[in-house]
N, C-alpha and C. Protein backbone atom coordinates (compact mmCIF):
# COMPACT_ATOMS: atom_id res chain seq x y z
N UNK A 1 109.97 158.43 112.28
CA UNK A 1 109.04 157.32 112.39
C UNK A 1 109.10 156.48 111.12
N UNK A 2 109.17 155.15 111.49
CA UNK A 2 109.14 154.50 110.25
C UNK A 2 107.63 154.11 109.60
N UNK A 3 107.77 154.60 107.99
CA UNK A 3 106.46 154.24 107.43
C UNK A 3 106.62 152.80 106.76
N UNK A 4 105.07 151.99 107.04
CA UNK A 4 105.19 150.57 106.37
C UNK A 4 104.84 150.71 104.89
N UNK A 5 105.56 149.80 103.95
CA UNK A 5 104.89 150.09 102.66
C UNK A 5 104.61 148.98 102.35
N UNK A 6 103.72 147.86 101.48
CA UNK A 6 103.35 147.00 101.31
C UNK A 6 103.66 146.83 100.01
N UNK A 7 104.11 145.80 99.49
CA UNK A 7 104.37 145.11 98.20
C UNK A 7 103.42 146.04 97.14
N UNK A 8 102.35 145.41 97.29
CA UNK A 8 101.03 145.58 96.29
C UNK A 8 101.41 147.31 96.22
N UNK A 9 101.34 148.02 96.89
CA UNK A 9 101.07 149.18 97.20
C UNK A 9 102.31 150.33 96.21
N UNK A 10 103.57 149.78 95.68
CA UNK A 10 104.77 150.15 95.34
C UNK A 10 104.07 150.43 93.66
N UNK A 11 104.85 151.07 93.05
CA UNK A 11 104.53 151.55 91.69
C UNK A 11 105.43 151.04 91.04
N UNK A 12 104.86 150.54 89.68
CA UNK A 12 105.31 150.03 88.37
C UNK A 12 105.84 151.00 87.71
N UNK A 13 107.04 151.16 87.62
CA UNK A 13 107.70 152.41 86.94
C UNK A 13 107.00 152.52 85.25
N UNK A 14 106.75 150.79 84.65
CA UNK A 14 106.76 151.26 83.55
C UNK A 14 105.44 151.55 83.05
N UNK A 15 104.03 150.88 84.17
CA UNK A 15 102.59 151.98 83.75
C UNK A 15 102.39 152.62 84.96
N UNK A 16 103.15 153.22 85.59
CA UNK A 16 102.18 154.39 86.68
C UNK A 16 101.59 154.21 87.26
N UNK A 17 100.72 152.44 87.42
CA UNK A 17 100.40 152.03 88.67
C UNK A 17 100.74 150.71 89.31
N UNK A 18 99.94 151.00 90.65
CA UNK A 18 100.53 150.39 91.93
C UNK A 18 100.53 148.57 91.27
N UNK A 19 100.94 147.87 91.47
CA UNK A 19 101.25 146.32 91.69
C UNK A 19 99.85 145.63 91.82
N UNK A 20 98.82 146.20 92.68
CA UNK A 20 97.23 145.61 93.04
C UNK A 20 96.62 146.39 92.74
N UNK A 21 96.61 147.60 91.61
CA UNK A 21 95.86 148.55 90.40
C UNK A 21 95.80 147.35 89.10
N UNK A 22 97.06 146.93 89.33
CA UNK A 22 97.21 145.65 87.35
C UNK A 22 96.48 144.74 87.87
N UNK A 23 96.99 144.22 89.50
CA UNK A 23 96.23 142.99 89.52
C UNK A 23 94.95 142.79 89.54
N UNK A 24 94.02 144.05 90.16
CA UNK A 24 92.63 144.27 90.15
C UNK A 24 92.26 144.24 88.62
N UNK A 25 92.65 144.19 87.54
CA UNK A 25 92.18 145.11 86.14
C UNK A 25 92.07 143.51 85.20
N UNK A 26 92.73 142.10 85.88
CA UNK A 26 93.15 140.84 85.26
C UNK A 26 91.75 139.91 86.46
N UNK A 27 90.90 139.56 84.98
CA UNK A 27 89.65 138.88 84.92
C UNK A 27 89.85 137.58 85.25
N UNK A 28 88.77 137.35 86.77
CA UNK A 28 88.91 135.32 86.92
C UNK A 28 88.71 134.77 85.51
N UNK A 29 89.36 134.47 85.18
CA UNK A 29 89.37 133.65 83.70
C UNK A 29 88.28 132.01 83.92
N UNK A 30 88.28 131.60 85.57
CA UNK A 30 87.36 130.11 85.67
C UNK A 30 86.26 131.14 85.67
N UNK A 31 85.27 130.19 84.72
CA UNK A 31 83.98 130.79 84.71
C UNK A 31 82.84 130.18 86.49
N UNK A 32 81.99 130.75 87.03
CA UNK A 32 81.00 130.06 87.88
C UNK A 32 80.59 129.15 87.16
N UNK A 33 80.54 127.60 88.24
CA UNK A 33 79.90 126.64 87.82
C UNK A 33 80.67 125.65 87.46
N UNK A 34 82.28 126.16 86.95
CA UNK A 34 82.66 125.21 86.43
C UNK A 34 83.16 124.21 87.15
N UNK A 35 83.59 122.71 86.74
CA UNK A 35 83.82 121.65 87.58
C UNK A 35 85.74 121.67 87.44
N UNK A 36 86.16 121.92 88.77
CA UNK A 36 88.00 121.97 88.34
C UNK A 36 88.33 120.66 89.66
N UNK A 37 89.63 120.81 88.94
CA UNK A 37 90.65 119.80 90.12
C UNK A 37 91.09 120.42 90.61
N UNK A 38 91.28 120.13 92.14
CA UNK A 38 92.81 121.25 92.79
C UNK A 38 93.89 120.32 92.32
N UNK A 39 94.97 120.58 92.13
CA UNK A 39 96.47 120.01 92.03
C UNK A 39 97.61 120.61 92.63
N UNK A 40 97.34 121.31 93.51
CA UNK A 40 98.50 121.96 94.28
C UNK A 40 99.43 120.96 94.71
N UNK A 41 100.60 120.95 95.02
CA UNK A 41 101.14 119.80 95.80
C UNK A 41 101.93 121.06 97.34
N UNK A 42 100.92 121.15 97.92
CA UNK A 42 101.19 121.43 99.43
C UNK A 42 100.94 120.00 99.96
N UNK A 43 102.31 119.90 100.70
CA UNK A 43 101.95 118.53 101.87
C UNK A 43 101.05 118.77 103.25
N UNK A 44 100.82 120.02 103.44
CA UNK A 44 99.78 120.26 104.65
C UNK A 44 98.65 119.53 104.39
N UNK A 45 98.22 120.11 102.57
CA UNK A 45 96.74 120.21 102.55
C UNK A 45 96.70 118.59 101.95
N UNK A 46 95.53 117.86 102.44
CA UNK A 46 94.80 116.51 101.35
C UNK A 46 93.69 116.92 100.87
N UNK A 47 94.02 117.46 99.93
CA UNK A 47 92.32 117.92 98.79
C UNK A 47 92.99 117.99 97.69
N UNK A 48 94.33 117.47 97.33
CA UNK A 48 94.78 117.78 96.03
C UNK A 48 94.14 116.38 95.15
N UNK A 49 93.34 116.55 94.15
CA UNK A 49 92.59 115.75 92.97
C UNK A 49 91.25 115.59 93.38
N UNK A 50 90.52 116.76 94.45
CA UNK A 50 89.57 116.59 94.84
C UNK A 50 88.62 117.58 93.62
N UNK A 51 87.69 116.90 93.47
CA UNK A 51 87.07 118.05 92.74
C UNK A 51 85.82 118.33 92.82
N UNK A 52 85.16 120.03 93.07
CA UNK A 52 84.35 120.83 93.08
C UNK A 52 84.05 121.84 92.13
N UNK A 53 83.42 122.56 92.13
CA UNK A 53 82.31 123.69 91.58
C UNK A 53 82.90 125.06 91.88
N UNK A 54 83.59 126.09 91.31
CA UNK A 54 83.78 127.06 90.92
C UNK A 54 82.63 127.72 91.58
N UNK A 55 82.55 128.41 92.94
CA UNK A 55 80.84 128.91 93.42
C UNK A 55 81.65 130.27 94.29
N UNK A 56 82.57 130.81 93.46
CA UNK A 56 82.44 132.68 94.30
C UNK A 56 83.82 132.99 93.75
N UNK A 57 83.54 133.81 92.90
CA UNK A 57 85.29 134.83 92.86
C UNK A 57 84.86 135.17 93.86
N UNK A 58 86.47 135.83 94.14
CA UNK A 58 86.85 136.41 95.31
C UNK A 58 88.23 136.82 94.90
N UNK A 59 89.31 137.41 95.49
CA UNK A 59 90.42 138.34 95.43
C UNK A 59 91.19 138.25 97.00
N UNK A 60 92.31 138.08 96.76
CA UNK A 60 93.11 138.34 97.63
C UNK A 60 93.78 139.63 98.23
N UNK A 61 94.19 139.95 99.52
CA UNK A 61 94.81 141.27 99.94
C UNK A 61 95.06 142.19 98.65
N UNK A 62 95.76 141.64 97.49
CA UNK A 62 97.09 142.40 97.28
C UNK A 62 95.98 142.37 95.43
N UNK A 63 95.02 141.99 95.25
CA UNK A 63 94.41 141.93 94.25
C UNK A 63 94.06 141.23 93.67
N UNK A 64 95.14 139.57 93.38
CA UNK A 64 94.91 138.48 93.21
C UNK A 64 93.72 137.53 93.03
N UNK A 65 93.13 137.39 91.62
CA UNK A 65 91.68 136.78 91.32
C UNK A 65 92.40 135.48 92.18
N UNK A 66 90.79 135.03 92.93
CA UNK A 66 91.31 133.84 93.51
C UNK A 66 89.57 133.19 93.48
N UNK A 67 89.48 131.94 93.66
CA UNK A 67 88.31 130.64 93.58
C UNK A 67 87.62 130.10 94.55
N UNK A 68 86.91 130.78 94.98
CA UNK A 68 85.94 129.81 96.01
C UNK A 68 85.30 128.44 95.14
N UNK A 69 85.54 127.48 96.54
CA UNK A 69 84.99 126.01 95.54
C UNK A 69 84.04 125.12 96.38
N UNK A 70 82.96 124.62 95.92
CA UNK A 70 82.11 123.86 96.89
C UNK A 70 81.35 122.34 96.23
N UNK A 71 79.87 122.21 96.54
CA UNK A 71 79.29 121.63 95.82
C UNK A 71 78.18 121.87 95.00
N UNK A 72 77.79 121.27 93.78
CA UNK A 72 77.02 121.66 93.01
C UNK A 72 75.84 121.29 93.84
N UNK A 73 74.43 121.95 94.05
CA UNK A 73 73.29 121.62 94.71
C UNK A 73 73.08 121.71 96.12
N UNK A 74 73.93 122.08 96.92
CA UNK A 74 74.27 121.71 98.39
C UNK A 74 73.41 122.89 99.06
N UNK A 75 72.59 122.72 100.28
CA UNK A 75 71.83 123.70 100.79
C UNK A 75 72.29 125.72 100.81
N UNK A 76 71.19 126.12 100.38
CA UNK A 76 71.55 127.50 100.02
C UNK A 76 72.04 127.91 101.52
N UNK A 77 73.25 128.97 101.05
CA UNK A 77 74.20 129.45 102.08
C UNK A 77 73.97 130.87 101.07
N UNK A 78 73.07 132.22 101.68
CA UNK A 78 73.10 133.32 101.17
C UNK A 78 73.83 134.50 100.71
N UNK A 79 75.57 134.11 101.33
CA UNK A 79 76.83 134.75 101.34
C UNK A 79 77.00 134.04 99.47
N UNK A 80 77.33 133.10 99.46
CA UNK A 80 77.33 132.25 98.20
C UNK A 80 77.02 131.76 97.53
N UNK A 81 75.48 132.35 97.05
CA UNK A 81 74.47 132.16 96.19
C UNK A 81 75.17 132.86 94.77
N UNK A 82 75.34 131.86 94.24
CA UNK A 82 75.88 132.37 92.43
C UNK A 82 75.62 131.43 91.22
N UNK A 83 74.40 131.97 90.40
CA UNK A 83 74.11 131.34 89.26
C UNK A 83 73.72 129.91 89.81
N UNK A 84 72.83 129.46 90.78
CA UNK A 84 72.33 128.51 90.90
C UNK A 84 73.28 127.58 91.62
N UNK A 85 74.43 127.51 91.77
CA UNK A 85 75.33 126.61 92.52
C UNK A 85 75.50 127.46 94.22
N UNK A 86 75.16 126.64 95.24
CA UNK A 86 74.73 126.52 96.41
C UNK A 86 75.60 126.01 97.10
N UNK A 87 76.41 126.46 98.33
CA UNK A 87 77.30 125.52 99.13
C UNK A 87 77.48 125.78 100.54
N UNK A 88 76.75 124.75 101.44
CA UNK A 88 76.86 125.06 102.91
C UNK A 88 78.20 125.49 103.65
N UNK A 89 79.20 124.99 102.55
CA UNK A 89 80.71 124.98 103.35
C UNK A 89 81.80 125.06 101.89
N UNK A 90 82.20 126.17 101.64
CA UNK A 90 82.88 126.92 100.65
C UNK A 90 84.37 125.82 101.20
N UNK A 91 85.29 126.05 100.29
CA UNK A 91 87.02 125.51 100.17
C UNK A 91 87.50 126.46 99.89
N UNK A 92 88.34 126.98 100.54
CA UNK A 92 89.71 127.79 100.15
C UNK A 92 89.60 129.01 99.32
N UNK A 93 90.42 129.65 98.47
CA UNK A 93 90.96 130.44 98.37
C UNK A 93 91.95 130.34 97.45
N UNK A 94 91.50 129.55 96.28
CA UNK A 94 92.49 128.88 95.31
C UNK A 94 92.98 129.77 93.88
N UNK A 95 94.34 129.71 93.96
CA UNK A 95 94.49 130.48 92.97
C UNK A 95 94.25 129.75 91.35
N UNK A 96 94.39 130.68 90.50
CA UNK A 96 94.18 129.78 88.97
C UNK A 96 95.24 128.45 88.60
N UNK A 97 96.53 128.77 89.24
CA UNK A 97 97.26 127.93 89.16
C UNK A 97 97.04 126.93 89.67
N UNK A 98 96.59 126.70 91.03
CA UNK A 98 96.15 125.80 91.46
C UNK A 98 95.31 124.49 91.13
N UNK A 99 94.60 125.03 89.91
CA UNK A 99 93.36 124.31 89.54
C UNK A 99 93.25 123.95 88.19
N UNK A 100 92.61 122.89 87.90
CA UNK A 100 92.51 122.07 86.82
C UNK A 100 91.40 121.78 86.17
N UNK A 101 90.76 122.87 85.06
CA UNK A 101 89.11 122.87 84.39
C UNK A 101 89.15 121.83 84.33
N UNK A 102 87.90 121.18 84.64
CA UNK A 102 87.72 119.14 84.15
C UNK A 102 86.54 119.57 82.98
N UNK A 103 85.28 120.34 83.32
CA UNK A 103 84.67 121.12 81.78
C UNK A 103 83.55 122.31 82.53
C-alpha cells in the first residue's frame, strides 16, 4: 500500500525536525492593527495597492505565519475580534511577502 507523505511533514536532517515544527516556531513579525499594502502581482487577483488593517494571524496547512486583513472600525464580527480592530468581511490569507507596512 502506498503511504502519502506531505512536504511539511519530511525531516530536516540538519535539526531533527519536521519542515512545519521550524515553520510553527517563526513569529508573524506584522504586528495587529497595523496599516499594510498588498503588492502581490497575481493577475487573477485586483487588490494589489489596496490597503487594510492587519486584524487576525492565522497560519497555513504546512505552518506558514500568514495575515488576515480588513477594516479598521467595521461592525464587530466575533471570530475576529483583535485588539479593537473589527471586520464584517476579513481578505485573504496573505503571506509577509505579500505585504507592504505603510505604519
Amino acid at each position: 500500500m502506498t503511504q502519502i507523505v506531505f512536504i511539511h511533514d519530511l525531516v530536516n536532517q540538519q535539526t531533527g525536525k519536521t519542515f512545519k515544527e521550524e515553520k510553527l516556531e517563526i513569529n508573524h513579525s506584522i504586528p495587529l492593527g497595523s496599516l499594510v499594502e498588498v503588492n502581490h502581482q497575481d493577475e487573477e487577483d485586483d487588490d494589489v495597492g489596496v490597503r487594510l488593517y492587519v486584524v487576525g494571524h492565522v497560519r497555513d496547512c504546512d505552518g506558514t505565519p500568514l495575515y488576515r486583513l480588513g477594516m479598521k472600525g467595521a461592525p464587530l464580527r466575533d471570530d475576529w475580534q483583535q485588539e479593537g480592530f473589527y471586520s464584517r468581511k476579513t481578505f485573504g490569507n496573505y503571506g509577509e511577502d505579500s505585504l507592504t507596512v505603510i505604519k
